[in-house]
Protein backbone atom coordinates (compact mmCIF):
# COMPACT_ATOMS: atom_id res chain seq x y z
CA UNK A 1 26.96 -9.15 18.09
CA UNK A 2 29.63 -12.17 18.12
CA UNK A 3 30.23 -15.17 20.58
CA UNK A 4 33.21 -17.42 20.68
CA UNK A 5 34.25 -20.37 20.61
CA UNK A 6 37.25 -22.16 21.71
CA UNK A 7 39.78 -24.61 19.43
CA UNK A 8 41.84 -27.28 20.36
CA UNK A 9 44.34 -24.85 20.64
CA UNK A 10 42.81 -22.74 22.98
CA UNK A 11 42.81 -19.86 20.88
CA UNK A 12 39.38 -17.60 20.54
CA UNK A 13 37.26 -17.52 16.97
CA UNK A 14 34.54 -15.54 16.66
CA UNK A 15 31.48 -16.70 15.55
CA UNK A 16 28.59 -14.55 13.71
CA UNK A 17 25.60 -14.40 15.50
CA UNK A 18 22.87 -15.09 13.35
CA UNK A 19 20.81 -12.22 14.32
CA UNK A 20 23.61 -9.80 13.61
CA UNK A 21 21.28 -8.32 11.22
CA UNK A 22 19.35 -7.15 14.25
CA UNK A 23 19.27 -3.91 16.29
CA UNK A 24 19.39 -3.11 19.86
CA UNK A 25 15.53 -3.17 19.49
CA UNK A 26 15.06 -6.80 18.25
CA UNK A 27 13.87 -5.46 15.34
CA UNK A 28 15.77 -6.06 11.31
CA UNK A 29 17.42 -3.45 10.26
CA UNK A 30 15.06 -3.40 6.73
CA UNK A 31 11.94 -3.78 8.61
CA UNK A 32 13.22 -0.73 10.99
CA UNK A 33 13.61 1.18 7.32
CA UNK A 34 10.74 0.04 6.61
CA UNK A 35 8.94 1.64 9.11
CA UNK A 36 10.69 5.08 8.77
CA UNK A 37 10.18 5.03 5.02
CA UNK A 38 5.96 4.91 6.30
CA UNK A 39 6.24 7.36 8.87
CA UNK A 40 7.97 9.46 5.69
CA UNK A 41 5.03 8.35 3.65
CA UNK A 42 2.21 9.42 6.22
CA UNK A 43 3.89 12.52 6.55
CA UNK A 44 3.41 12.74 2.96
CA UNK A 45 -0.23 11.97 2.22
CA UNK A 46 -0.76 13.72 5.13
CA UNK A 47 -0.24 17.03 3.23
CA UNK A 48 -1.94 16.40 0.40
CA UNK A 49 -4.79 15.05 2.12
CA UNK A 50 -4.88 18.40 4.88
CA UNK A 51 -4.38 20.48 1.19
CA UNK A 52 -7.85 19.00 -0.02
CA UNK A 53 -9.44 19.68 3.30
CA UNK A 54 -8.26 23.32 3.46
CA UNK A 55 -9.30 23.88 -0.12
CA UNK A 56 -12.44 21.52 -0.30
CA UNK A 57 -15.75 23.57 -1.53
CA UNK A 58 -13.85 26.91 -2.34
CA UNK A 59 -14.41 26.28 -5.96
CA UNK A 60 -17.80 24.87 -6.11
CA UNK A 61 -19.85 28.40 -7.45
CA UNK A 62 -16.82 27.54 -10.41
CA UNK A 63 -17.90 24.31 -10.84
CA UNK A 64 -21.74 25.11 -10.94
CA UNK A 65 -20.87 27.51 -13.43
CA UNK A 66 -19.34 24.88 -15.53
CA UNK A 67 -22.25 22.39 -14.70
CA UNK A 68 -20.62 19.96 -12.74
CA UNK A 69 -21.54 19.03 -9.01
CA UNK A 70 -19.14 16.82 -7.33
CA UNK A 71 -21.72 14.64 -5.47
CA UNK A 72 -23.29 13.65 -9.01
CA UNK A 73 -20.29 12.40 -10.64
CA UNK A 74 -19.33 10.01 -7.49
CA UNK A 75 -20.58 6.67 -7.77
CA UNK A 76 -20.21 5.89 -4.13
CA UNK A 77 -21.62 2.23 -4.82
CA UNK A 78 -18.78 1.41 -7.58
CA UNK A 79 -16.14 2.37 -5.48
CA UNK A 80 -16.82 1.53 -2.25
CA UNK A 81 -17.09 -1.95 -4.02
CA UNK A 82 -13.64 -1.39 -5.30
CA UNK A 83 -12.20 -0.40 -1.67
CA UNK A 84 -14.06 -3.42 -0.05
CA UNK A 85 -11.69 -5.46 -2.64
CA UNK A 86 -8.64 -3.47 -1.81
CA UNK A 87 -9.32 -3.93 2.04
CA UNK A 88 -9.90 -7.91 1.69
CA UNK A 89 -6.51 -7.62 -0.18
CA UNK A 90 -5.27 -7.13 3.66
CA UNK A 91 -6.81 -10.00 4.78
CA UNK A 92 -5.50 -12.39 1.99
CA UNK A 93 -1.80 -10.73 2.63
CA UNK A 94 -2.29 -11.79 6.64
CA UNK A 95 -2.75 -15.28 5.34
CA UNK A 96 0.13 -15.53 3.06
CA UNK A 97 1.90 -14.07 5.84
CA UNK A 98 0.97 -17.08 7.91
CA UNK A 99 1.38 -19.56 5.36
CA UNK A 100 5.43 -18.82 4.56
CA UNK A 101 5.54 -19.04 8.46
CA UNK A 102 4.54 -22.50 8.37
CA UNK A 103 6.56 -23.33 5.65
CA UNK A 104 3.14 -24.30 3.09
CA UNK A 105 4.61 -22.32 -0.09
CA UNK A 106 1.53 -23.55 -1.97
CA UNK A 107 -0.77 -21.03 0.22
CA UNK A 108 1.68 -18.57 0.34
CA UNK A 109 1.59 -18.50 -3.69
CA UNK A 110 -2.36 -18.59 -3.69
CA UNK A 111 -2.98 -16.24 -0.70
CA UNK A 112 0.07 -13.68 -3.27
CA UNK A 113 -1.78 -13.85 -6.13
CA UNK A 114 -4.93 -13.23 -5.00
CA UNK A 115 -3.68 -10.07 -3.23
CA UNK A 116 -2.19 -9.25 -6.38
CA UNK A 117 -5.59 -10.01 -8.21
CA UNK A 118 -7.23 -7.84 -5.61
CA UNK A 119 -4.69 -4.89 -6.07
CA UNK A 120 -5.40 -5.34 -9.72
CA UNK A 121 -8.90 -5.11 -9.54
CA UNK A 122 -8.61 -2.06 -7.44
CA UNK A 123 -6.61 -0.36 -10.16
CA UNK A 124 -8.53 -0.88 -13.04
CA UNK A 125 -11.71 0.33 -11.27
CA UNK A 126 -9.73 3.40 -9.96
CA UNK A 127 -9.24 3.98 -14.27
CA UNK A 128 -12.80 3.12 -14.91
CA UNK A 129 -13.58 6.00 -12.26
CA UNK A 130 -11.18 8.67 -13.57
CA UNK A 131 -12.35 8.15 -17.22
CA UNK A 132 -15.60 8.79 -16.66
CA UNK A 133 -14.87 11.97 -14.14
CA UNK A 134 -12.71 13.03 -17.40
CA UNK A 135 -16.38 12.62 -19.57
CA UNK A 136 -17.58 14.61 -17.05
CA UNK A 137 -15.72 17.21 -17.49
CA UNK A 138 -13.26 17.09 -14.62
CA UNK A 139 -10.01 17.21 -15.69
CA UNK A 140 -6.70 18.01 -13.90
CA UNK A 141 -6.99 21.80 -14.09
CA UNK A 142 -10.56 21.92 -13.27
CA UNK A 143 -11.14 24.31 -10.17
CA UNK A 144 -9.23 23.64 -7.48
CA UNK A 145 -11.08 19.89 -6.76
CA UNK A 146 -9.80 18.65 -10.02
CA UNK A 147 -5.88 18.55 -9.15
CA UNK A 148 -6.15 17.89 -5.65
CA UNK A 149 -8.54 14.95 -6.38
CA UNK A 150 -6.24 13.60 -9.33
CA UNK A 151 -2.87 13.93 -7.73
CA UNK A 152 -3.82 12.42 -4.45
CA UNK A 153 -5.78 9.22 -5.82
CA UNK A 154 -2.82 9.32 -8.42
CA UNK A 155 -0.08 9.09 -6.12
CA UNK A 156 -1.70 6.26 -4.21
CA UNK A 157 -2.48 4.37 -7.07
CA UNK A 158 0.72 4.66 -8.29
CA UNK A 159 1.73 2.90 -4.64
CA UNK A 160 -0.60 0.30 -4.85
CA UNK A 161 0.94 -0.36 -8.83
CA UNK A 162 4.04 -0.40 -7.02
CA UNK A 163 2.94 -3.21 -4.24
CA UNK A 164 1.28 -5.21 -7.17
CA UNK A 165 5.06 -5.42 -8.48
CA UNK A 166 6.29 -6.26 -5.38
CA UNK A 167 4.36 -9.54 -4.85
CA UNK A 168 4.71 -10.45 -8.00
CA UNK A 169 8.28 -10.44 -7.78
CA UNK A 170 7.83 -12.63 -4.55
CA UNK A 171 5.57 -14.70 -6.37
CA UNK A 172 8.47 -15.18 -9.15
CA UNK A 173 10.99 -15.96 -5.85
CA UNK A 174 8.84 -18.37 -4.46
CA UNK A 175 8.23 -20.36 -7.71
CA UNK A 176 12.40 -20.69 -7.94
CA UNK A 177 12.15 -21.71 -4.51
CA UNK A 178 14.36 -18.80 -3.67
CA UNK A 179 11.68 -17.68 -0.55
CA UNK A 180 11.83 -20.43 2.03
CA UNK A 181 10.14 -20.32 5.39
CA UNK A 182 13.53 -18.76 6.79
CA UNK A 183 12.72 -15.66 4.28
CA UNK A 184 9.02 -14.97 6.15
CA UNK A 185 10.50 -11.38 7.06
CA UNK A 186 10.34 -10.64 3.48
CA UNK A 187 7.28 -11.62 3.23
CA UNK A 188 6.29 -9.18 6.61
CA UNK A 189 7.70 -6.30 4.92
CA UNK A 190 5.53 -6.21 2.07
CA UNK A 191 2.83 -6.88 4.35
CA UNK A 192 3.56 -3.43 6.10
CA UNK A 193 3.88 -1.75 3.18
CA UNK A 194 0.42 -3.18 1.51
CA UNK A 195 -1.69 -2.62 4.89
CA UNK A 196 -0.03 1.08 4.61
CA UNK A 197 -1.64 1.32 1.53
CA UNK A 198 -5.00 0.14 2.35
CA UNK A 199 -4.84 2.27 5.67
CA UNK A 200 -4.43 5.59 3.75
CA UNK A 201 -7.24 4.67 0.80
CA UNK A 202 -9.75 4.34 3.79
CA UNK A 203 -8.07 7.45 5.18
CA UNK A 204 -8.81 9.49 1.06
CA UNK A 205 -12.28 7.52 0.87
CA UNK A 206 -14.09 8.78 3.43
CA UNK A 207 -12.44 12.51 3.05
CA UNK A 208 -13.15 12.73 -0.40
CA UNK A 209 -15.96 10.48 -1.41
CA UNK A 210 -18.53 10.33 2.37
CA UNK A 211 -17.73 13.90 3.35
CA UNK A 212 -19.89 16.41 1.28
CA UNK A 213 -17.68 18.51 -1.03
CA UNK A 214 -19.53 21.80 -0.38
């Protein structure tokens, strides 16, 4: 969308409207992609996650006969410890969020890197956890639990990896003073795409690890 102005000579010059980068909606065209690429991405999980529950218990006389019961191998204490971290990530995101609004980079570095920290934490527990499932004796081809389980935490570790890099690169912006209070949109996109993540691991939590396997 343009206005114009007029010269001394009468004649019409357009101007750019700063919100050109705007849709009809009022909403930025990258946080509009942004928002399809989720709706993409819950349609994604979403079939894994309805895979598990269609196929959850069929293999457990298979695992029995292997010695392995899924409820024993959880430590339900060590990772809901983990996903209490990755949730409080949210909060600490919210308040970066607010802090590039007011223009106080300081917080917004401090409130970054500590959802970074948090992501980081989550990660390396998630590691800790898999190792031990593979002493255990569940690996990836192990009954039908053993890929679904794997590929699904997998796949959203991998996305939380991927947000870790994300504020770190904002973190790098920030300290060039290349992310300014103007850039706070930037700062809402990752947002969306971290609270996405945290949304879905409360979504494979309580599917996988609080409803009984059997």
């Amino acid at each position: 969308m343009s206005t114009t102005v007029v010269t001394a000579e009468d004649e019409e010059v357009p101007v750019i409207d700063p919100d050109h980068s705007h849709t009809n909606t009022g909403v930025s065209h990258v946080k509009l992609a942004m928002w399809a690429f989720l709706s993409s991405e819950c349609m994604f999980f979403g079939a894994f996650i309805s895979t598990y529950l269609i196929y959850r218990g069929r293999d457990t006389l298979r695992l029995a006969d292997a010695g392995i019961v899924i409820e024993d191998v959880f430590d339900i204490p060590f990772t809901s410890a983990t996903s209490f971290i990755l949730l409080m990530s949210s909060l600490t995101m919210v308040l970066a969020l607010a802090a590039i609004q007011r223009g106080d980079m300081r917080q917004l570095r401090i409130w970054i890197a500590a959802t970074a920290l948090f992501g980081l934490t989550f990660i390396s527990g998630q590691v800790y956890e898999f190792t031990n499932f593979y002493r255990e004796g569940i690996r990836l081809q192990t009954g039908l639990f053993g890929p679904t389980f794997y590929v699904m935490t997998g796949l959203h570790g991998a996305h939380v990896t991927v947000g870790i890099f994300w504020l770190l690169q904002l973190y790098y912006r920030s300290l060039q003073g290349k992310l300014g209070q103007e850039h706070s949109e930037a700062v809402e996109i990752a947002g969306l795409y971290w609270h996405f993540v945290d949304i879905v691991w409360i979504v494979i939590f309580t599917v996988i690890y609080l409803v009984p396997y059997n």
